[in-house]
N, C-alpha and C. Protein backbone atom coordinates (compact mmCIF):
# COMPACT_ATOMS: atom_id res chain seq x y z
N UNK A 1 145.58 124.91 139.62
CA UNK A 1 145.05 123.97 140.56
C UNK A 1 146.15 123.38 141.42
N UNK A 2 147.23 123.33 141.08
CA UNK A 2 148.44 122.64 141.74
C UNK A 2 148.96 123.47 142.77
N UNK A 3 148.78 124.95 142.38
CA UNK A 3 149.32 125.89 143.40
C UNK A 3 148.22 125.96 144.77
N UNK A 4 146.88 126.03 144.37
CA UNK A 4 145.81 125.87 145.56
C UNK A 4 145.72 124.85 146.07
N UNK A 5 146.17 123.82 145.51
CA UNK A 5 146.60 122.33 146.43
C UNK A 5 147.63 122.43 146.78
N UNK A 6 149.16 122.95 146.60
CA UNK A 6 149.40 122.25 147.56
C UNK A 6 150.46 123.42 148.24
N UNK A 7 150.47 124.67 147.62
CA UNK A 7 150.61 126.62 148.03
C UNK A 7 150.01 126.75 149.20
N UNK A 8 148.35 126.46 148.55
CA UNK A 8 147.33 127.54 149.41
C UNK A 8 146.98 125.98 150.50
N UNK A 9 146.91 124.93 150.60
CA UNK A 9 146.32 123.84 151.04
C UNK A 9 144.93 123.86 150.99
N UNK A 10 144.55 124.21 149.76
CA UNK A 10 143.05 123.86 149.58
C UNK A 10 142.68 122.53 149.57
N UNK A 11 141.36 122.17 149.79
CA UNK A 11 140.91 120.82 149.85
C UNK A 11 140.54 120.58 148.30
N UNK A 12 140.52 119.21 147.93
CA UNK A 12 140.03 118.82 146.20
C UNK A 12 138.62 119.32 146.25
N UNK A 13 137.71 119.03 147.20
CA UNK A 13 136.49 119.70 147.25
C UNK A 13 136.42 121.23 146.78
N UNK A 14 137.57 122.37 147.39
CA UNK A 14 137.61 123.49 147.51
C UNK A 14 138.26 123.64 146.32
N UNK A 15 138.71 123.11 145.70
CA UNK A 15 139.16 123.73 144.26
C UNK A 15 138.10 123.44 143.51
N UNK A 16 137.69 122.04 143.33
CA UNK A 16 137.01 121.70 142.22
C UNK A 16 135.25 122.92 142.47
N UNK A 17 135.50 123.26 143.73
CA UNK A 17 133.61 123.73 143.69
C UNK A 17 134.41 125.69 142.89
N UNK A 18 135.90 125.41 142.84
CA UNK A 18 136.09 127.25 142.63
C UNK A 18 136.23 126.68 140.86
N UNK A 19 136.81 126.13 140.72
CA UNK A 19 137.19 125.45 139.37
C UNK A 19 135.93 125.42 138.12
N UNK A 20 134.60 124.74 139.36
CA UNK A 20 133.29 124.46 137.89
C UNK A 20 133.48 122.80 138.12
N UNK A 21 134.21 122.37 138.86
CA UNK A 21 134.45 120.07 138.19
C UNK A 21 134.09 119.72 139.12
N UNK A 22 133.66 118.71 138.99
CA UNK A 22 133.28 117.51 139.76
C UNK A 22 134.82 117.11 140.92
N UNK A 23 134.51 116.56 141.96
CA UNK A 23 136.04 116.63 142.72
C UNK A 23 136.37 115.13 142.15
N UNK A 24 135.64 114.14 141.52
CA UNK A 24 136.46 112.97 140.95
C UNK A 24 137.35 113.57 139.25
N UNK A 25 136.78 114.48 138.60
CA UNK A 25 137.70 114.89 137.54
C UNK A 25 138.50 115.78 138.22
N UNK A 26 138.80 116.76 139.36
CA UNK A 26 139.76 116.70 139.50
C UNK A 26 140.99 116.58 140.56
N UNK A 27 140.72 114.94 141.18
CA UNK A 27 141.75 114.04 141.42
C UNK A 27 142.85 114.07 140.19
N UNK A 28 141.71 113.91 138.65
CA UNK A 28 142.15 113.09 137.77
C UNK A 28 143.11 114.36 136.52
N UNK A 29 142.80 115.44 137.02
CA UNK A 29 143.64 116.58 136.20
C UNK A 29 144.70 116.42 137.37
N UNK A 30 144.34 116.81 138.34
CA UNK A 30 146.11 116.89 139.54
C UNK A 30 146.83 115.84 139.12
N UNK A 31 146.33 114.41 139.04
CA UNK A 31 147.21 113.41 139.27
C UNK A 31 148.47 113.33 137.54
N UNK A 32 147.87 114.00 136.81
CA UNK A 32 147.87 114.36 135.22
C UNK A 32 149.16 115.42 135.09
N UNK A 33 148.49 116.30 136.17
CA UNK A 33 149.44 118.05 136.35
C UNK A 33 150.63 117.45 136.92
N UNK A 34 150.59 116.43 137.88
CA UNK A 34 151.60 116.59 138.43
C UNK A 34 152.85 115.49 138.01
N UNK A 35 152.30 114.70 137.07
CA UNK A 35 152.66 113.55 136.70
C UNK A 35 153.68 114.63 135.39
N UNK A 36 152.80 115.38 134.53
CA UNK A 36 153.43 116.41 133.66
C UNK A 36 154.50 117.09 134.52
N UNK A 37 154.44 117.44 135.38
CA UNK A 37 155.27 118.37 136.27
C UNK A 37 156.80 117.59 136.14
N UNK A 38 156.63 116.50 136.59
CA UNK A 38 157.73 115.18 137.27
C UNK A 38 158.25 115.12 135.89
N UNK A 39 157.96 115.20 134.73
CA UNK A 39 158.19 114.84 133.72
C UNK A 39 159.04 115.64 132.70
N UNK A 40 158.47 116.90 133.25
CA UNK A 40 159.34 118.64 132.63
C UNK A 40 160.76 118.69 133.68
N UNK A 41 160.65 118.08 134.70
CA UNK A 41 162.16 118.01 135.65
C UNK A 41 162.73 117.34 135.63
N UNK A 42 162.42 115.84 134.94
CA UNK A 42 163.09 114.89 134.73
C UNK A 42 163.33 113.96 135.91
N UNK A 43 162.53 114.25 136.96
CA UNK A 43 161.97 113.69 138.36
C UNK A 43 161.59 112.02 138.06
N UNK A 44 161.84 110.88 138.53
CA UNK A 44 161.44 109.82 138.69
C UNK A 44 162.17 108.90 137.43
N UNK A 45 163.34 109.57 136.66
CA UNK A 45 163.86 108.68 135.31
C UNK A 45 165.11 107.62 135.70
C-alpha cells in the first residue's frame, strides 16, 4: 500500500477499493506503515 501511494500516486480511495478496506482503515494502516517505516531507519530519534 505504501508503494501505490506514494510510487504509483494512487488515491486512498484507489487503494483501499483495490485492497477490500474501507478508505478510513486505510488512512489508519498507512499512517501505521509509515510510522513502522521511520522507525526501521531510525528517522525522527
Amino acid at each position: 500500500m505504501l508503494w501505490l501511494a506514494y510510487a504509483e500516486g494512487a488515491s486512498h480511495r484507489e487503494i483501499a477499493e483495490a485492497l477490500g478496506l474501507r478508505t478510513a482503515s486505510l488512512k489508519i494502516l498507512l499512517f501505521r506503515a509509515r510510522k513502522k517505516l521511520a522507525d526501521l531507519l531510525g528517522v525522527g530519534r
